[in-house]
PDB file of N, CA and C in Angstrom:
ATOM      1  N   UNK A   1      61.295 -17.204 121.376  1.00  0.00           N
ATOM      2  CA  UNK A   1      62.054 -17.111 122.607  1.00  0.00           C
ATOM      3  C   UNK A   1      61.619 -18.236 123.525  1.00  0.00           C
ATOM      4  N   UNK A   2      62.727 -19.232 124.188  1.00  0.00           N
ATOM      5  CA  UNK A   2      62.432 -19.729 124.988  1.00  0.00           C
ATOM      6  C   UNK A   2      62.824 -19.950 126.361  1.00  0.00           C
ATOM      7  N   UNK A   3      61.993 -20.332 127.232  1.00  0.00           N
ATOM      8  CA  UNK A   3      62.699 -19.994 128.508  1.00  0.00           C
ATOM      9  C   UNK A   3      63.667 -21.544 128.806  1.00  0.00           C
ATOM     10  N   UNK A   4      62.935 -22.774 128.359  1.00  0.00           N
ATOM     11  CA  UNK A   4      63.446 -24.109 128.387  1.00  0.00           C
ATOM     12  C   UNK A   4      63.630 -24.579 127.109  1.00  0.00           C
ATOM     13  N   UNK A   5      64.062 -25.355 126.726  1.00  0.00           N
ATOM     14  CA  UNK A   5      64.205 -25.938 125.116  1.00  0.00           C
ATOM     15  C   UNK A   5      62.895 -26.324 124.933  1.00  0.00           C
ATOM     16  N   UNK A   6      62.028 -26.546 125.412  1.00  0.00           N
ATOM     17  CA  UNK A   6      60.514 -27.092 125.053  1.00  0.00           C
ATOM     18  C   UNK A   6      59.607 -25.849 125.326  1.00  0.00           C
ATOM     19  N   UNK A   7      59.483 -24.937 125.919  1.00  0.00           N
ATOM     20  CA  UNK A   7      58.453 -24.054 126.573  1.00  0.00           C
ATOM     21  C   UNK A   7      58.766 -22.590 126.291  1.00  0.00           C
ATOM     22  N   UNK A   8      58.068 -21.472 125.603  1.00  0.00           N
ATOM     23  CA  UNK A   8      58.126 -20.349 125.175  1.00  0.00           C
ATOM     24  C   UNK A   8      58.011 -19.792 126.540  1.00  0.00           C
ATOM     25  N   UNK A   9      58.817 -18.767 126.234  1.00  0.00           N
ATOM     26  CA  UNK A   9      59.161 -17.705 127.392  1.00  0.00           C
ATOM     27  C   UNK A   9      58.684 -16.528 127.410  1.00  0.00           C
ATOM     28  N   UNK A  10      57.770 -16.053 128.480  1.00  0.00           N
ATOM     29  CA  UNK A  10      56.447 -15.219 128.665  1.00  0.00           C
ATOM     30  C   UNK A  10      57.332 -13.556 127.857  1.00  0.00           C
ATOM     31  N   UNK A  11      56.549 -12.893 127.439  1.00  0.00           N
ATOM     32  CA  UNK A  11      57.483 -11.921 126.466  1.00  0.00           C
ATOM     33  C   UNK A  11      57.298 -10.853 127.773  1.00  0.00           C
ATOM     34  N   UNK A  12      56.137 -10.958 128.374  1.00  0.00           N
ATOM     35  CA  UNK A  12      56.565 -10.056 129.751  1.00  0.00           C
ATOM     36  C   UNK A  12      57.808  -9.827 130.728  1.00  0.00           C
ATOM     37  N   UNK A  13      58.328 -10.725 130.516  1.00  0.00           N
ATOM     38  CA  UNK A  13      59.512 -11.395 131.608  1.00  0.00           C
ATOM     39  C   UNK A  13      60.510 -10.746 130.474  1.00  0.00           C
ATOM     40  N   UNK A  14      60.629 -10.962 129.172  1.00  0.00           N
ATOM     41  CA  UNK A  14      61.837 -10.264 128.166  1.00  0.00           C
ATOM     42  C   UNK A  14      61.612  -8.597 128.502  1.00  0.00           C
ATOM     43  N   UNK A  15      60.574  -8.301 128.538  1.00  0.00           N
ATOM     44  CA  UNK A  15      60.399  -6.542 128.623  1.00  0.00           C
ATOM     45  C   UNK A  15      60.630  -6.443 129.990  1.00  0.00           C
ATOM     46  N   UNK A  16      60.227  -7.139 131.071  1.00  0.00           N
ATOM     47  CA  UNK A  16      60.948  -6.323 133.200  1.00  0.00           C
ATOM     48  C   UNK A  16      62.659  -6.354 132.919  1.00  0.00           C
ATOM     49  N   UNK A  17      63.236  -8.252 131.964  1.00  0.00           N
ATOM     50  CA  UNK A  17      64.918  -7.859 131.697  1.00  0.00           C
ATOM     51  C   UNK A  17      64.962  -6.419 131.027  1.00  0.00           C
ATOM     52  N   UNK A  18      64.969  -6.134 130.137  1.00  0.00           N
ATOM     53  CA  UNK A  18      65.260  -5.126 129.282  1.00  0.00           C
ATOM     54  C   UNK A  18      65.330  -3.776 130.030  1.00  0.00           C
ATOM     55  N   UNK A  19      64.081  -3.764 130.745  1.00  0.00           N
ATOM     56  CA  UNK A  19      63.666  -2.601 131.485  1.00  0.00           C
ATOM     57  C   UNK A  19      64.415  -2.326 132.857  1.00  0.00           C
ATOM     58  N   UNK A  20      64.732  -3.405 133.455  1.00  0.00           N
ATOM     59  CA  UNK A  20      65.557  -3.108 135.111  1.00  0.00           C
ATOM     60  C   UNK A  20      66.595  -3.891 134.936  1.00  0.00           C
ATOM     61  N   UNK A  21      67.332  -4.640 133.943  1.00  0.00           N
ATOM     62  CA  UNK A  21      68.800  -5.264 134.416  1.00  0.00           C
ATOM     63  C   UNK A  21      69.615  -4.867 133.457  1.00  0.00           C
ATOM     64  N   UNK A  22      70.647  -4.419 133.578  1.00  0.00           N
ATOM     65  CA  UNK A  22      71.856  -4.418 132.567  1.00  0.00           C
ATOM     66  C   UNK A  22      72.540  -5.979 132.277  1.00  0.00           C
ATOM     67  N   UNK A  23      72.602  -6.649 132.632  1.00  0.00           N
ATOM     68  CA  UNK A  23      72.954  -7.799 132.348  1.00  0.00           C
ATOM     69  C   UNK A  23      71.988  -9.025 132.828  1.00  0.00           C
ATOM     70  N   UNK A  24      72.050 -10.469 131.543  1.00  0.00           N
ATOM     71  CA  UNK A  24      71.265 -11.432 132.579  1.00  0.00           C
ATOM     72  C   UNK A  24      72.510 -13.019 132.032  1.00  0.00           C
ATOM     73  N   UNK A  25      72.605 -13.512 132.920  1.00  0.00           N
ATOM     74  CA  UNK A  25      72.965 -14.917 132.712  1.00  0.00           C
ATOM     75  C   UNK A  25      72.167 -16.378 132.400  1.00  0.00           C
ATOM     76  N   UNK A  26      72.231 -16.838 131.231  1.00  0.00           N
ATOM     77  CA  UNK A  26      71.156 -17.598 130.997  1.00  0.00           C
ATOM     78  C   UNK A  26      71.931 -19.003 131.418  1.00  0.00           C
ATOM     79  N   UNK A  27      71.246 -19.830 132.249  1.00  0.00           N
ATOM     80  CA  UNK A  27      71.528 -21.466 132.101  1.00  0.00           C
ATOM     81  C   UNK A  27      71.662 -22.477 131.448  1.00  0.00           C
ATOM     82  N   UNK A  28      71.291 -22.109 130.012  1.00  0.00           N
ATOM     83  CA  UNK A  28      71.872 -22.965 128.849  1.00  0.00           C
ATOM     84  C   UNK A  28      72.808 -21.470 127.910  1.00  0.00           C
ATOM     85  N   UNK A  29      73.339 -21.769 127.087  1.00  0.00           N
ATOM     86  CA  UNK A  29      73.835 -21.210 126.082  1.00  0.00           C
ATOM     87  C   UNK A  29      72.946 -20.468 124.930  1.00  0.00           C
ATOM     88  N   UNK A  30      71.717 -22.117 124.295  1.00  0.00           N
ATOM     89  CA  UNK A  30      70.442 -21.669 123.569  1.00  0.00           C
ATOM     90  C   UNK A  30      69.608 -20.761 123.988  1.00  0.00           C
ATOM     91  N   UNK A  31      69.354 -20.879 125.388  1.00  0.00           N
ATOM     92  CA  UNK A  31      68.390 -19.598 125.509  1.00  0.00           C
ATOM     93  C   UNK A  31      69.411 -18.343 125.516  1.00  0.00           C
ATOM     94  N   UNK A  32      70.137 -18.224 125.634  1.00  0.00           N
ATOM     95  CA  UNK A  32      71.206 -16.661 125.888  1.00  0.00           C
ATOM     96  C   UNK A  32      71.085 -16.363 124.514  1.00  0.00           C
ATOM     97  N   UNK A  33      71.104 -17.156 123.391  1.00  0.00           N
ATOM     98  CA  UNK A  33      71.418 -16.716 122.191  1.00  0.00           C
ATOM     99  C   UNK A  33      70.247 -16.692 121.106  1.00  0.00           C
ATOM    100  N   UNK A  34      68.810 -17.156 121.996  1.00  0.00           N
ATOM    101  CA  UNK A  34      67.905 -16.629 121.679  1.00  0.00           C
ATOM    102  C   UNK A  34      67.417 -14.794 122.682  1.00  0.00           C
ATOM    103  N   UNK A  35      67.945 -15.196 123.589  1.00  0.00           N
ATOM    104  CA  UNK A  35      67.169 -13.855 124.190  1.00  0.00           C
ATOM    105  C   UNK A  35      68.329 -12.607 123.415  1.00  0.00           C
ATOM    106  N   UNK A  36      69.665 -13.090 123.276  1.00  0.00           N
ATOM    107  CA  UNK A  36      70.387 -11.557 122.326  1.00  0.00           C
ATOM    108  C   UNK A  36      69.787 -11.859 120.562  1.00  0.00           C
ATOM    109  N   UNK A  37      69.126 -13.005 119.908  1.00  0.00           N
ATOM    110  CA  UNK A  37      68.438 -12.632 118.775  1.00  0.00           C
ATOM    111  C   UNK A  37      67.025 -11.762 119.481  1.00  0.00           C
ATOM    112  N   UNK A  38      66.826 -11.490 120.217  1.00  0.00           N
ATOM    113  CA  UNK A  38      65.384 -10.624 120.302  1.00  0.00           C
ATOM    114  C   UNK A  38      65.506  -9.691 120.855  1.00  0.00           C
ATOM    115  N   UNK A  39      66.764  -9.690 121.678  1.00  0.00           N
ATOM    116  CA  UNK A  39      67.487  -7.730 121.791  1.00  0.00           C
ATOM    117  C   UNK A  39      67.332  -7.432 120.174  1.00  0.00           C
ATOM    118  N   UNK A  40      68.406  -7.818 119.688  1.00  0.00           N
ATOM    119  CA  UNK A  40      68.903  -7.653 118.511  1.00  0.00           C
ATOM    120  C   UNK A  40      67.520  -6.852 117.478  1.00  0.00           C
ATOM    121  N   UNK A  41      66.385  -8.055 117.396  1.00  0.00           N
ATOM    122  CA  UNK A  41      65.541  -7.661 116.527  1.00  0.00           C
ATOM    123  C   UNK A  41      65.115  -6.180 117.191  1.00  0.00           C
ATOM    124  N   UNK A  42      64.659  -6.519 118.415  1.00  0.00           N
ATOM    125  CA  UNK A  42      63.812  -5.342 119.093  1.00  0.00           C
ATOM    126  C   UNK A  42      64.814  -3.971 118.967  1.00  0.00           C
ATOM    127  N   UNK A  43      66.097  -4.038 118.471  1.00  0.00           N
ATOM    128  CA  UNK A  43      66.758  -3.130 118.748  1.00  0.00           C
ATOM    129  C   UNK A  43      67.168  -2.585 120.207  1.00  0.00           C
ATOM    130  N   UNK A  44      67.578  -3.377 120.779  1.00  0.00           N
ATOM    131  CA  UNK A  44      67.437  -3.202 122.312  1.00  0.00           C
ATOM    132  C   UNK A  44      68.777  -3.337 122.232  1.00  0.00           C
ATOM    133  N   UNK A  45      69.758  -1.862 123.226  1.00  0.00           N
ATOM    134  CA  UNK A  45      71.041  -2.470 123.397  1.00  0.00           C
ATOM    135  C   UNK A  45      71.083  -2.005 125.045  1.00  0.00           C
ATOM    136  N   UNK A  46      72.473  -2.462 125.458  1.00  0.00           N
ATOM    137  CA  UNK A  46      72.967  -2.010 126.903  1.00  0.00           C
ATOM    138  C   UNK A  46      72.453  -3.031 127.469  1.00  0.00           C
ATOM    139  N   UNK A  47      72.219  -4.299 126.924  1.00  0.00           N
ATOM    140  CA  UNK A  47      72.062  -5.190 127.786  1.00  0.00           C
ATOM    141  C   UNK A  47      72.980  -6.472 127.441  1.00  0.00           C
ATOM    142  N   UNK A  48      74.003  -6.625 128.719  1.00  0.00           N
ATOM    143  CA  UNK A  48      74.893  -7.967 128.110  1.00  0.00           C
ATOM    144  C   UNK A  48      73.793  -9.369 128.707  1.00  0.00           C
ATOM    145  N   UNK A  49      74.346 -10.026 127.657  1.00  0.00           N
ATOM    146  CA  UNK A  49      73.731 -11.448 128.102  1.00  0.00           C
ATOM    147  C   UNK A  49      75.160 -12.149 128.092  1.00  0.00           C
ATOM    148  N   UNK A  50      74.675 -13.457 128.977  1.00  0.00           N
ATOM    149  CA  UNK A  50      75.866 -14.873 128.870  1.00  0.00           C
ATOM    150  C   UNK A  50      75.409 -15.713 129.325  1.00  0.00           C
ATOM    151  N   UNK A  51      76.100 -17.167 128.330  1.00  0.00           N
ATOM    152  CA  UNK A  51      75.320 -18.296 128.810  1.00  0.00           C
ATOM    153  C   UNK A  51      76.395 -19.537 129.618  1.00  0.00           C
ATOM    154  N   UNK A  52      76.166 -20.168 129.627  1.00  0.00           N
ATOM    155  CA  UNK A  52      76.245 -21.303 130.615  1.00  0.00           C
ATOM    156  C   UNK A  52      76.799 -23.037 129.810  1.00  0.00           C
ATOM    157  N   UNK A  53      77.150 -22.760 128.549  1.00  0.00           N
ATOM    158  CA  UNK A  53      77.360 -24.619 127.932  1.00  0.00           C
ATOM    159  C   UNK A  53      79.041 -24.428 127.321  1.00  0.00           C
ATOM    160  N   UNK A  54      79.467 -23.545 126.493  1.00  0.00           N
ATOM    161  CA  UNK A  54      80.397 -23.557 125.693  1.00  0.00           C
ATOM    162  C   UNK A  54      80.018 -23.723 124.340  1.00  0.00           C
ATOM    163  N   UNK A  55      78.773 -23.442 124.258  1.00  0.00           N
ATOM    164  CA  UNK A  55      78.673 -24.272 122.227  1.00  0.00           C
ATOM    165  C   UNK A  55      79.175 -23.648 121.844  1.00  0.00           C
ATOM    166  N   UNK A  56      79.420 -24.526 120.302  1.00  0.00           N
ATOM    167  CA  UNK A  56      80.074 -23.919 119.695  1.00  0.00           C
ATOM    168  C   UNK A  56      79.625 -22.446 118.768  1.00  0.00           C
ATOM    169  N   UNK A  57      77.911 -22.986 118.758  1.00  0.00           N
ATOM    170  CA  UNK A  57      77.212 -21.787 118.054  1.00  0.00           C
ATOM    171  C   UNK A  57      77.512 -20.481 118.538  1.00  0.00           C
ATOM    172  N   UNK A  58      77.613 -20.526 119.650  1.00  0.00           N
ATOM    173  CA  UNK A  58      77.126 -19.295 120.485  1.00  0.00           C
ATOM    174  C   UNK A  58      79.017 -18.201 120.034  1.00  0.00           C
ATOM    175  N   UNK A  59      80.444 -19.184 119.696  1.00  0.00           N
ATOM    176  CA  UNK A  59      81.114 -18.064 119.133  1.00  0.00           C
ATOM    177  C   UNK A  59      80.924 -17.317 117.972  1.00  0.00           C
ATOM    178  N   UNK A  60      80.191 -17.932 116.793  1.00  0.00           N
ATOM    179  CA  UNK A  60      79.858 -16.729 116.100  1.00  0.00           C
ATOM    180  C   UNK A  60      78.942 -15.965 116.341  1.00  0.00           C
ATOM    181  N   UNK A  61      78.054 -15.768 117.097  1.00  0.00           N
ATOM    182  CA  UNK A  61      77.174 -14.680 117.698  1.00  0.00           C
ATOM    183  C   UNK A  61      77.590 -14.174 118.709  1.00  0.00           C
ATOM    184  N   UNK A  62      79.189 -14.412 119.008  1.00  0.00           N
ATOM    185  CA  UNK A  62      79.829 -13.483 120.125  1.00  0.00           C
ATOM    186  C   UNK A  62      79.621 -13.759 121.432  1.00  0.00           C
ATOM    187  N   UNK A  63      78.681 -14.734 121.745  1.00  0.00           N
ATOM    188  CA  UNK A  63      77.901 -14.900 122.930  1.00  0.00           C
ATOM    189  C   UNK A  63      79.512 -15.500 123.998  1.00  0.00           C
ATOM    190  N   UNK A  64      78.771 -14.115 125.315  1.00  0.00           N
ATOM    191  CA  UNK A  64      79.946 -14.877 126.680  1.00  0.00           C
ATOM    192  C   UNK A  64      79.404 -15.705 127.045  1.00  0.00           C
ATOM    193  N   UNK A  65      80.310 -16.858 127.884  1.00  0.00           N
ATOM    194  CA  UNK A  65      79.837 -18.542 128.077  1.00  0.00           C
ATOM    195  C   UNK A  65      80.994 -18.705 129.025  1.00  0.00           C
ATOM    196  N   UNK A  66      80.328 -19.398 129.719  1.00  0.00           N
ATOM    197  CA  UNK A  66      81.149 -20.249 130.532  1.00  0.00           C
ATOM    198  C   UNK A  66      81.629 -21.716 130.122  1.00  0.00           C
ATOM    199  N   UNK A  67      82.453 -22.686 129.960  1.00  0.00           N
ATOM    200  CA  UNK A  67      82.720 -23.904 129.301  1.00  0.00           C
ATOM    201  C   UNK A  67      83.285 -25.076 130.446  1.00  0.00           C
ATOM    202  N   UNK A  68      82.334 -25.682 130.678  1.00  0.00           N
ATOM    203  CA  UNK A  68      82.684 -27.010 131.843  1.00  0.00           C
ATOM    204  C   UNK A  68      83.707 -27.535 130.968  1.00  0.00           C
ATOM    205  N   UNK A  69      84.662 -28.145 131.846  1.00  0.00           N
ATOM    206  CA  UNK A  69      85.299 -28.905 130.890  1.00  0.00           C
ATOM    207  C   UNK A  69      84.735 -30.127 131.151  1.00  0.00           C
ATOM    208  N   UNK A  70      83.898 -30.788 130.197  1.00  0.00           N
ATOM    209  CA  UNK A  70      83.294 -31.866 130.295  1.00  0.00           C
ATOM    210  C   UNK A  70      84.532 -33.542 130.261  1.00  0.00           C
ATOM    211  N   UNK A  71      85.108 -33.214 129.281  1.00  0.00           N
ATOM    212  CA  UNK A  71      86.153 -34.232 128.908  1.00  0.00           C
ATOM    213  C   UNK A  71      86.985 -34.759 130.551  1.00  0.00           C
ATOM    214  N   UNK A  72      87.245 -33.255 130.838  1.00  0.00           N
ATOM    215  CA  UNK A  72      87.579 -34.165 133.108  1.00  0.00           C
ATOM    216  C   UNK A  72      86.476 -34.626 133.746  1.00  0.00           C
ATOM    217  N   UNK A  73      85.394 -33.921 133.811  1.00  0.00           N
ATOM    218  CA  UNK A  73      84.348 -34.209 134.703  1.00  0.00           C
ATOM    219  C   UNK A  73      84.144 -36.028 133.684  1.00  0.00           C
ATOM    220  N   UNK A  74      84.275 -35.974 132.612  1.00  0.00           N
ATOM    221  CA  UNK A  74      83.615 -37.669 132.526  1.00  0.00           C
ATOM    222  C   UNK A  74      84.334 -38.380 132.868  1.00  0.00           C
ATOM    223  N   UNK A  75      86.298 -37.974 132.521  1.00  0.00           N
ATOM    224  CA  UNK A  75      86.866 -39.059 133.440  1.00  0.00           C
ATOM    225  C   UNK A  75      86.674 -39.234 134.566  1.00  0.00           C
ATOM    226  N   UNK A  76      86.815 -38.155 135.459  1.00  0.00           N
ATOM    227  CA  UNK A  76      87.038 -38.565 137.086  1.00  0.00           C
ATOM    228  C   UNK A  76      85.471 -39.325 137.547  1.00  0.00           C
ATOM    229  N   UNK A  77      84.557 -38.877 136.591  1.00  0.00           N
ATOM    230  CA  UNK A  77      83.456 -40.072 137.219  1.00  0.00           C
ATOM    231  C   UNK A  77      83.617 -41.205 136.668  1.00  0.00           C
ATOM    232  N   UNK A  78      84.326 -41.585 135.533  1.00  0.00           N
ATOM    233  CA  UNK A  78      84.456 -42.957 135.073  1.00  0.00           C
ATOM    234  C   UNK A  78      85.733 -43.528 136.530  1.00  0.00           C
ATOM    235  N   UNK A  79      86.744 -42.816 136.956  1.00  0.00           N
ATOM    236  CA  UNK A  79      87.467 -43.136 138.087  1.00  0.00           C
ATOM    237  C   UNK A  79      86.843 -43.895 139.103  1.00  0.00           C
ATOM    238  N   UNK A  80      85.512 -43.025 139.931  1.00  0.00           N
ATOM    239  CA  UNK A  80      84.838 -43.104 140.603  1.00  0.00           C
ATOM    240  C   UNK A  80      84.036 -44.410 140.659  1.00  0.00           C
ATOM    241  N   UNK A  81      83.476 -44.752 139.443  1.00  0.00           N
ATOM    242  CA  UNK A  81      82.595 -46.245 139.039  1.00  0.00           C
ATOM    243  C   UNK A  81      83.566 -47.024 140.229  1.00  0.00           C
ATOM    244  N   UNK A  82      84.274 -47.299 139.934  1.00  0.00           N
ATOM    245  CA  UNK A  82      84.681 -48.301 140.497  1.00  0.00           C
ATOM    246  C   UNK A  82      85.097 -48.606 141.532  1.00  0.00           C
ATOM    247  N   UNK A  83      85.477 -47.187 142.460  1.00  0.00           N
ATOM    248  CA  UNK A  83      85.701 -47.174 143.986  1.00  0.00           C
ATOM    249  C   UNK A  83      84.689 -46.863 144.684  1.00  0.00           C
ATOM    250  N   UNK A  84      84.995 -47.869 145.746  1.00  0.00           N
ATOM    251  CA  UNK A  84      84.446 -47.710 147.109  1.00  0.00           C
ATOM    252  C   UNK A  84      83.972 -47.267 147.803  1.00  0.00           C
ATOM    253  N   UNK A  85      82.623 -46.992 147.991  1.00  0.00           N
ATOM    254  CA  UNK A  85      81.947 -45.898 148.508  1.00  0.00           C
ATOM    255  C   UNK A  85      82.750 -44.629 149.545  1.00  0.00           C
ATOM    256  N   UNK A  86      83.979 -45.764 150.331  1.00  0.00           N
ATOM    257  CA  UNK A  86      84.473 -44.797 151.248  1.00  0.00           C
ATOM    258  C   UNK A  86      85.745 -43.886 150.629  1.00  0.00           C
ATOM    259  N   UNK A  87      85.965 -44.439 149.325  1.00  0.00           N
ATOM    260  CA  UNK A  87      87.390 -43.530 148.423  1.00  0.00           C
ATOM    261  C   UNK A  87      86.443 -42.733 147.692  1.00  0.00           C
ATOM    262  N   UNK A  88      85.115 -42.479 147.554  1.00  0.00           N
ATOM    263  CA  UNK A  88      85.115 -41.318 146.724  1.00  0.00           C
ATOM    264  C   UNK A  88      84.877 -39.902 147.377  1.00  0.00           C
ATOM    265  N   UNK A  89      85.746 -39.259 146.586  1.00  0.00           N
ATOM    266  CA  UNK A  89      85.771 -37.852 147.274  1.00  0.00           C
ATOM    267  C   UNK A  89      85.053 -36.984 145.922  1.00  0.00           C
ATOM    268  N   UNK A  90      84.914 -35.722 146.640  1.00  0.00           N
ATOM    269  CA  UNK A  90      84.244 -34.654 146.004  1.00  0.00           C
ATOM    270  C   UNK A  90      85.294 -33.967 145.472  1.00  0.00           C
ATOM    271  N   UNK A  91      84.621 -33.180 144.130  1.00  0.00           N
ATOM    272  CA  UNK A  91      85.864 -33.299 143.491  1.00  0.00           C
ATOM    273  C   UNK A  91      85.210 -31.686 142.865  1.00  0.00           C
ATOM    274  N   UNK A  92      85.799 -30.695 142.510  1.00  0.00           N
ATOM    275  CA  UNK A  92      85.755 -29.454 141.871  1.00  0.00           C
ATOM    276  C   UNK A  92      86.407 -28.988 140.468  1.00  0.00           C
ATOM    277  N   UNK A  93      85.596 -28.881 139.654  1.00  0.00           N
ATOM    278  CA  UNK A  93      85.784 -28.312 138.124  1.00  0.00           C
ATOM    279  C   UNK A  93      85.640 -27.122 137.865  1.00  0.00           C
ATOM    280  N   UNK A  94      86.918 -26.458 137.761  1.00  0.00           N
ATOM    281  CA  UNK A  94      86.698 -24.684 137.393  1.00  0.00           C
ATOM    282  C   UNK A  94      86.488 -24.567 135.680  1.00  0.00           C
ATOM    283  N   UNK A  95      85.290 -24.016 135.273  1.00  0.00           N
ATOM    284  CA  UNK A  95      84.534 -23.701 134.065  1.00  0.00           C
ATOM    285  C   UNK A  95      85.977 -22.586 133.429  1.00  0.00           C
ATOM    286  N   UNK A  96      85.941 -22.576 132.178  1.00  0.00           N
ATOM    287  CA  UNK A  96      86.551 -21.556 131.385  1.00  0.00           C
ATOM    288  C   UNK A  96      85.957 -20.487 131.152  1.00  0.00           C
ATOM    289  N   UNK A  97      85.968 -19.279 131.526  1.00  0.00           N
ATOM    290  CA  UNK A  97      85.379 -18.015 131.014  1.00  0.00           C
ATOM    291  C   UNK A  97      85.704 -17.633 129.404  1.00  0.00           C
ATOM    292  N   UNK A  98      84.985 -17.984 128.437  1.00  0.00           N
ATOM    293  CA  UNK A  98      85.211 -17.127 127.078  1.00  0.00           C
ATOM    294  C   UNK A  98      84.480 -15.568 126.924  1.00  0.00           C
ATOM    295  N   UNK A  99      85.044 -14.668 126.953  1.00  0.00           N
ATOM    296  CA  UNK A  99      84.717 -13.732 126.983  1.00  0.00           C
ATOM    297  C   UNK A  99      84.608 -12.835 125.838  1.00  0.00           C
ATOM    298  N   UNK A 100      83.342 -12.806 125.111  1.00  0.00           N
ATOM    299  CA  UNK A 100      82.917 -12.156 123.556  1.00  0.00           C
ATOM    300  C   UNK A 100      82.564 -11.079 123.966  1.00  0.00           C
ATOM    301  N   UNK A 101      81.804 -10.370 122.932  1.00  0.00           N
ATOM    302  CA  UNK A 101      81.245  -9.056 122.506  1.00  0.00           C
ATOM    303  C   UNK A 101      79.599  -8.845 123.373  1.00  0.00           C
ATOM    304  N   UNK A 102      79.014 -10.280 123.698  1.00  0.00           N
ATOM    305  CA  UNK A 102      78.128  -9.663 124.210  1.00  0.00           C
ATOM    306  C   UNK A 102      78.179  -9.499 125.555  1.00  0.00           C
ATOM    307  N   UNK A 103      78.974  -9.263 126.041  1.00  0.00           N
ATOM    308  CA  UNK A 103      79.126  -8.811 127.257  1.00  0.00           C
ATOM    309  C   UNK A 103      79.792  -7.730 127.605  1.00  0.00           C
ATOM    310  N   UNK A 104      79.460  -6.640 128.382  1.00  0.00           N
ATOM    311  CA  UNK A 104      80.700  -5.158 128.178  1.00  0.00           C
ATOM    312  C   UNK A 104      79.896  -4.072 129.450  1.00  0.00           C
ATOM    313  N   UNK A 105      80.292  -3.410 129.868  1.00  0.00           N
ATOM    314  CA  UNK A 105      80.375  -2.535 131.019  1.00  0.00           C
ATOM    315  C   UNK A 105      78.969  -1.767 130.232  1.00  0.00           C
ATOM    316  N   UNK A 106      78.144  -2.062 131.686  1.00  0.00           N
ATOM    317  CA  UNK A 106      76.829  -1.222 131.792  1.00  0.00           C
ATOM    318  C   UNK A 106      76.810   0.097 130.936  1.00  0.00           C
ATOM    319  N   UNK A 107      75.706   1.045 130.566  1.00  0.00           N
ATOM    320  CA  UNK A 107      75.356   2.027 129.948  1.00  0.00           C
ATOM    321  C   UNK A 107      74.819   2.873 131.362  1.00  0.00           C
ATOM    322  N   UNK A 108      73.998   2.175 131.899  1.00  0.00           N
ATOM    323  CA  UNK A 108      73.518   2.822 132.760  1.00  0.00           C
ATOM    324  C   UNK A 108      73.326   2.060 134.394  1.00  0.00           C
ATOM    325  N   UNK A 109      73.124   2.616 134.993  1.00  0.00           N
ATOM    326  CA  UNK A 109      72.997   1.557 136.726  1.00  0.00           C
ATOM    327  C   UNK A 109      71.513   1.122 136.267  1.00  0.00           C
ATOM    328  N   UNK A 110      71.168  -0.034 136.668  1.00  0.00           N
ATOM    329  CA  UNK A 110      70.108  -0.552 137.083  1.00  0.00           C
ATOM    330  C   UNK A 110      69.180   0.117 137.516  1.00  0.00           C
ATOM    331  N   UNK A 111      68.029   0.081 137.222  1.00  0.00           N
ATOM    332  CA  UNK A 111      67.096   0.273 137.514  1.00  0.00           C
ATOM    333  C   UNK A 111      66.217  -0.653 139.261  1.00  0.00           C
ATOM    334  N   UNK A 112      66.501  -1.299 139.306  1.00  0.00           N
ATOM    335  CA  UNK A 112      66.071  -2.689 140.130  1.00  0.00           C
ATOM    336  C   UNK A 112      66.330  -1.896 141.977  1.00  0.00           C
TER     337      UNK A 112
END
């Protein structure tokens, strides 16, 4: 289990999730789909996870994800290169919700 792609993730911190949240949202995709392989093993259910990239791994393990659309965000900054400090504007990208199996209406309220 990791908490970053380089750094193992304290197993204390997997047992307070398990124990007080019905759901957690992970910031990459890889860690979401390591922390539901260690529900999984532990036999741990009633807890949705979802991650944060779009991989592609994460549809056969069902995993919910959010999906930047990367392909706009690189044009409109390739747009940007070239204008004028005073033409560039701020600009907003709404993510795609894919919505799988590991995600689904609480078992129980929170503990927290």
């Amino acid at each position: 289990m990791r908490k970053a792609h380089w750094r193992p993730m304290d197993p204390a911190l997997i047992g307070r999730i398990v124990g007080n949240y019905t759901a957690v949202i992970c910031t990459y995709d890889i860690n979401a789909l390591q922390l539901l392989n260690h529900l999984r093993e532990s036999r741990v259910s009633g807890v949705s996870v979802a991650g944060f990239d779009g991989m592609e791994e994460g549809e056969g393990e069902g995993l919910t994800t959010m999906r930047q659309p990367i392909g706009r965000m690189i044009a409109a900054a390739f747009e940007l290169l070239g204008a004028p400090p005073e033409q560039v504007e701020k600009r907003l990208f709404t993510p795609e919700l894919l919505r799988r199996a590991s995600t689904f209406a609480p078992e129980r309220p929170p503990s927290v």
